[in-house]
N, C-alpha and C. Protein backbone atom coordinates (compact mmCIF):
# COMPACT_ATOMS: atom_id res chain seq x y z
N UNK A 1 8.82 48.41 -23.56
CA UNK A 1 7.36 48.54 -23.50
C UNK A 1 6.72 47.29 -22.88
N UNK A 2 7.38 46.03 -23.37
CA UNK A 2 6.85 45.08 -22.34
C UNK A 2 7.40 44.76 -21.18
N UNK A 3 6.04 43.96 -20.54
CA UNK A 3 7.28 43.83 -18.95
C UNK A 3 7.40 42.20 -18.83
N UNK A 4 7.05 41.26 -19.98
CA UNK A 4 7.60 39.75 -19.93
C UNK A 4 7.39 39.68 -21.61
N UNK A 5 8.65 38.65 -21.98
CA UNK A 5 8.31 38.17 -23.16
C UNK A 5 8.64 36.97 -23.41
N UNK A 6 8.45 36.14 -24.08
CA UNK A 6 7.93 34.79 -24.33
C UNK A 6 8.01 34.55 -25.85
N UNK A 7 9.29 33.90 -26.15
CA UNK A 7 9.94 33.54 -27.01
C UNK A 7 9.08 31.98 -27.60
N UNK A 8 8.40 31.77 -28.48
CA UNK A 8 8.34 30.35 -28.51
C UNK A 8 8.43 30.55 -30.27
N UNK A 9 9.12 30.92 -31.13
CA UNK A 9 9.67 30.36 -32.16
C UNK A 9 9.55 28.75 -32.21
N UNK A 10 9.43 28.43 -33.35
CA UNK A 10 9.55 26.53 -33.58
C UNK A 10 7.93 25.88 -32.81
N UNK A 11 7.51 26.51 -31.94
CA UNK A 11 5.63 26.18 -31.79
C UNK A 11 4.65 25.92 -32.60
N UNK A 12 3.99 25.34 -32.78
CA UNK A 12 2.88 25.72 -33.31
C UNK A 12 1.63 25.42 -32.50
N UNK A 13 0.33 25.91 -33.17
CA UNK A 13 -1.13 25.73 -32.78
C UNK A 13 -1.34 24.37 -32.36
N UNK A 14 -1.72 24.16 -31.39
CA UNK A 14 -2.48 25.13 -29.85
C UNK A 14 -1.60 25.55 -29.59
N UNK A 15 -0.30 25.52 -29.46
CA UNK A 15 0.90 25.41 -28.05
C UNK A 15 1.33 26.92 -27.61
N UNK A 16 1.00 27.49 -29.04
CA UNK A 16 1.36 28.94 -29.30
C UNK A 16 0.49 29.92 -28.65
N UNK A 17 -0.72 29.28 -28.26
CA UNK A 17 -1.93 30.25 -27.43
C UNK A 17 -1.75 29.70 -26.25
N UNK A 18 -1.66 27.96 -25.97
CA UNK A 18 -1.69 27.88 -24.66
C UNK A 18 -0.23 28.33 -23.90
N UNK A 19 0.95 28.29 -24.17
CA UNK A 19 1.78 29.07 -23.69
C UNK A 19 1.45 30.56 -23.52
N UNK A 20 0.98 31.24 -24.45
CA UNK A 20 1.13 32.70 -23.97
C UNK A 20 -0.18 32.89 -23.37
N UNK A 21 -1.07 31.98 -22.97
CA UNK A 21 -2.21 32.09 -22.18
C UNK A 21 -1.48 31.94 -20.34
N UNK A 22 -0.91 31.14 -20.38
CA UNK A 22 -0.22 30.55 -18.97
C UNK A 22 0.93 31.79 -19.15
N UNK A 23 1.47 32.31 -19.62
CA UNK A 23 2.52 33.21 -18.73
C UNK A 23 1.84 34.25 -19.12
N UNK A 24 0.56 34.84 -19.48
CA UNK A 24 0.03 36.15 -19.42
C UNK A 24 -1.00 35.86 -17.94
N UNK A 25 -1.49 34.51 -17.56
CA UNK A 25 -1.87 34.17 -16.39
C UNK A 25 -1.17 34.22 -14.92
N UNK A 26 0.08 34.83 -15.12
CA UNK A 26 0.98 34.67 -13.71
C UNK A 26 1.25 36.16 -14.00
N UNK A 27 1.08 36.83 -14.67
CA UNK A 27 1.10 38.39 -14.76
C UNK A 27 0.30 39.25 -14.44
N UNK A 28 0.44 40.87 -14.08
CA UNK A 28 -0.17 41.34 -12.94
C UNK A 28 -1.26 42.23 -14.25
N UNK A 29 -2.69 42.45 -13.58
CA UNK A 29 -3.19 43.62 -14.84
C UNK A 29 -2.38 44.13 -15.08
N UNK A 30 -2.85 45.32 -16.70
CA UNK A 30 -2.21 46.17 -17.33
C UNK A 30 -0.66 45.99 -17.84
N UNK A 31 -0.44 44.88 -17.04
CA UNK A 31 1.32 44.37 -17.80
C UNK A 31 1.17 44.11 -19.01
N UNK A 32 1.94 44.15 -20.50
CA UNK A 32 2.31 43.96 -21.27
C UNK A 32 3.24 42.51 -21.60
N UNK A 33 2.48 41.83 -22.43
CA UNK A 33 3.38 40.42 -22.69
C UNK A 33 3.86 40.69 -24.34
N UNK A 34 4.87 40.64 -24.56
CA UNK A 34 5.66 40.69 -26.01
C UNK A 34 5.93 38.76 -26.19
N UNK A 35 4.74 38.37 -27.41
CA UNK A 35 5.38 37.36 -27.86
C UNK A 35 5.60 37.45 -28.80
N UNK A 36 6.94 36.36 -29.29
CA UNK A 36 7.55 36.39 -30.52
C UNK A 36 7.57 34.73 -30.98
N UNK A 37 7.31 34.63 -32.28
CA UNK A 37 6.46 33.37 -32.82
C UNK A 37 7.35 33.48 -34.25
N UNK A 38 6.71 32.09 -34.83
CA UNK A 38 7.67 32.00 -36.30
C UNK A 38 6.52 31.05 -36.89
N UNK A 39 5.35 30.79 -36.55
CA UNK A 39 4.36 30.05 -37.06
C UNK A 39 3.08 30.76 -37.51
N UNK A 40 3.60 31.16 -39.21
CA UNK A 40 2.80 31.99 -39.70
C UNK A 40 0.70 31.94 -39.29
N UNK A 41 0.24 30.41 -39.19
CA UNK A 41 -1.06 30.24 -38.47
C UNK A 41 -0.91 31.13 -37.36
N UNK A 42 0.02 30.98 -36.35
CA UNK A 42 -0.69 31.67 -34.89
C UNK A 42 -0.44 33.14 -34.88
N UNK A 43 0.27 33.73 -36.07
CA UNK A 43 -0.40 35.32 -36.22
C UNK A 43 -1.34 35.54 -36.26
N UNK A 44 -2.50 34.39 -36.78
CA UNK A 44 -3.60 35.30 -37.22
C UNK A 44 -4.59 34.53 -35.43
N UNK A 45 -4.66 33.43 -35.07
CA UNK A 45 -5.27 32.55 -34.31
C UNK A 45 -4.94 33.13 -32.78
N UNK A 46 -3.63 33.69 -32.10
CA UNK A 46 -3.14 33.81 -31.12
C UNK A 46 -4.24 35.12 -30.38
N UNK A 47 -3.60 36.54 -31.41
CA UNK A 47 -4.62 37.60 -30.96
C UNK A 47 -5.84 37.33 -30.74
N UNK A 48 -6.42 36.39 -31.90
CA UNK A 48 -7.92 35.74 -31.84
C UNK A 48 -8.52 35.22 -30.57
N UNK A 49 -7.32 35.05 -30.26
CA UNK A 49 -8.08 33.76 -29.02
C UNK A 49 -7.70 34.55 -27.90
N UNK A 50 -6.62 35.36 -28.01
CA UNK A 50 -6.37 36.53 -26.78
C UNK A 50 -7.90 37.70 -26.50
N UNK A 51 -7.92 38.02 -27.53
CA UNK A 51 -9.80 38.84 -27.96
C UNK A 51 -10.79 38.26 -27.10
N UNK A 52 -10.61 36.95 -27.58
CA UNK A 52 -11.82 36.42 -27.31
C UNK A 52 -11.85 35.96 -25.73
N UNK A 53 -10.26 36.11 -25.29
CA UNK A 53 -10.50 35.92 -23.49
C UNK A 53 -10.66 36.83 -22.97
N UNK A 54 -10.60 37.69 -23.90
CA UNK A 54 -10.79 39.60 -23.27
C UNK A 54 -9.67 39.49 -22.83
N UNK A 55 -8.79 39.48 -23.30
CA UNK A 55 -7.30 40.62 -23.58
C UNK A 55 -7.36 41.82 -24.42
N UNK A 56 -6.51 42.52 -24.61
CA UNK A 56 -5.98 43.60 -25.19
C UNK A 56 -4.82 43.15 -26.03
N UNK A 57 -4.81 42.88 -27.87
CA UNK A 57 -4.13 43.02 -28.64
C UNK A 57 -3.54 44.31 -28.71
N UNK A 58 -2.26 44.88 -28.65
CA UNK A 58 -1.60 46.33 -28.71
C UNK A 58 -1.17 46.68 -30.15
N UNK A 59 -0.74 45.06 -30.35
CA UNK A 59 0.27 45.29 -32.03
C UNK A 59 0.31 43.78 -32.36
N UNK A 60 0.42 43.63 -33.56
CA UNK A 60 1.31 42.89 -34.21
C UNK A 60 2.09 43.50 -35.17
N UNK A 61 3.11 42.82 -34.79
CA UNK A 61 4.31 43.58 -36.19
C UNK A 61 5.27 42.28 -36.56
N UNK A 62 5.29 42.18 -38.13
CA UNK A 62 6.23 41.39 -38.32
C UNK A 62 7.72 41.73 -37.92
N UNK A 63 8.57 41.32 -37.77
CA UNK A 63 9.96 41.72 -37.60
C UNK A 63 10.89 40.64 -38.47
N UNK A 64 10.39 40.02 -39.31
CA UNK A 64 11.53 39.33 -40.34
C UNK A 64 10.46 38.47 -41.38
N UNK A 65 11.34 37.94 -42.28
CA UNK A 65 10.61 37.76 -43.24
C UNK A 65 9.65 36.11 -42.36
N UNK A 66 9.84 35.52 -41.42
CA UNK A 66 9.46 34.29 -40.97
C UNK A 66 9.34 34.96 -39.36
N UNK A 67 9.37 36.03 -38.89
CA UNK A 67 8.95 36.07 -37.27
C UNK A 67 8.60 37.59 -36.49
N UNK A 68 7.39 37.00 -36.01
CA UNK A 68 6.29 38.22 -35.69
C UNK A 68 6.50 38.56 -34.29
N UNK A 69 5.83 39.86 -33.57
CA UNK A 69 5.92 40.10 -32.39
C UNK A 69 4.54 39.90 -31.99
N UNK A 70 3.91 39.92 -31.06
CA UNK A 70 2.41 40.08 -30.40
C UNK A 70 2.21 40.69 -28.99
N UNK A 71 2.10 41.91 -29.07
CA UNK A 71 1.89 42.36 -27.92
C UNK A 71 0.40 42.56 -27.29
N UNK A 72 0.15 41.97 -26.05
CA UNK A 72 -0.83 41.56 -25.19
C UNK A 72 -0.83 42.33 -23.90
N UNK A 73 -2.12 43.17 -23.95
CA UNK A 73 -2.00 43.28 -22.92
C UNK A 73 -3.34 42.76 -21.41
N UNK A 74 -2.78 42.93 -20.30
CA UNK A 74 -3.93 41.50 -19.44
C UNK A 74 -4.61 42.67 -18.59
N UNK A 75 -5.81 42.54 -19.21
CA UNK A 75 -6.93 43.21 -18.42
C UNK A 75 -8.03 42.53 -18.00
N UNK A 76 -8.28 41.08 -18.06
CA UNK A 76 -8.78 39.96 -17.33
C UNK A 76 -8.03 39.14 -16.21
């Protein structure tokens, strides 16, 4: 379902938005970015700040007891 994903486990806030800000920035509209994170803050802060650039949040889903997915999609 996605067409890049972006692993940054061990990140935290900012680094966790400004990374998936810069590789959702070299991606084409309507692509799908799958990030996967382990820094319970940027579950809630990442989508936030994706919203607020006018992105498209698709999902979040946890996938373990310590690491989430975030799917983004780029319509700015």
């Amino acid at each position: 379902m996605a067409d890049r994903e972006l692993d940054i486990r061990g990140e935290v806030c900012p680094f966790t938005f400004v990374k998936s800000k810069l590789v959702l920035e070299q991606m084409e509209l309507g692509q799908v970015l799958r990030v996967i994170l382990d820094y319970p803050p940027s579950v809630e802060s990442v989508p936030k700040s994706m919203r607020e650039e006018g992105q498209e949040v698709l999902a979040i889903n946890q996938l373990d007891n310590n690491t989430w997915e975030i799917l983004i999609r780029k319509v700015k």
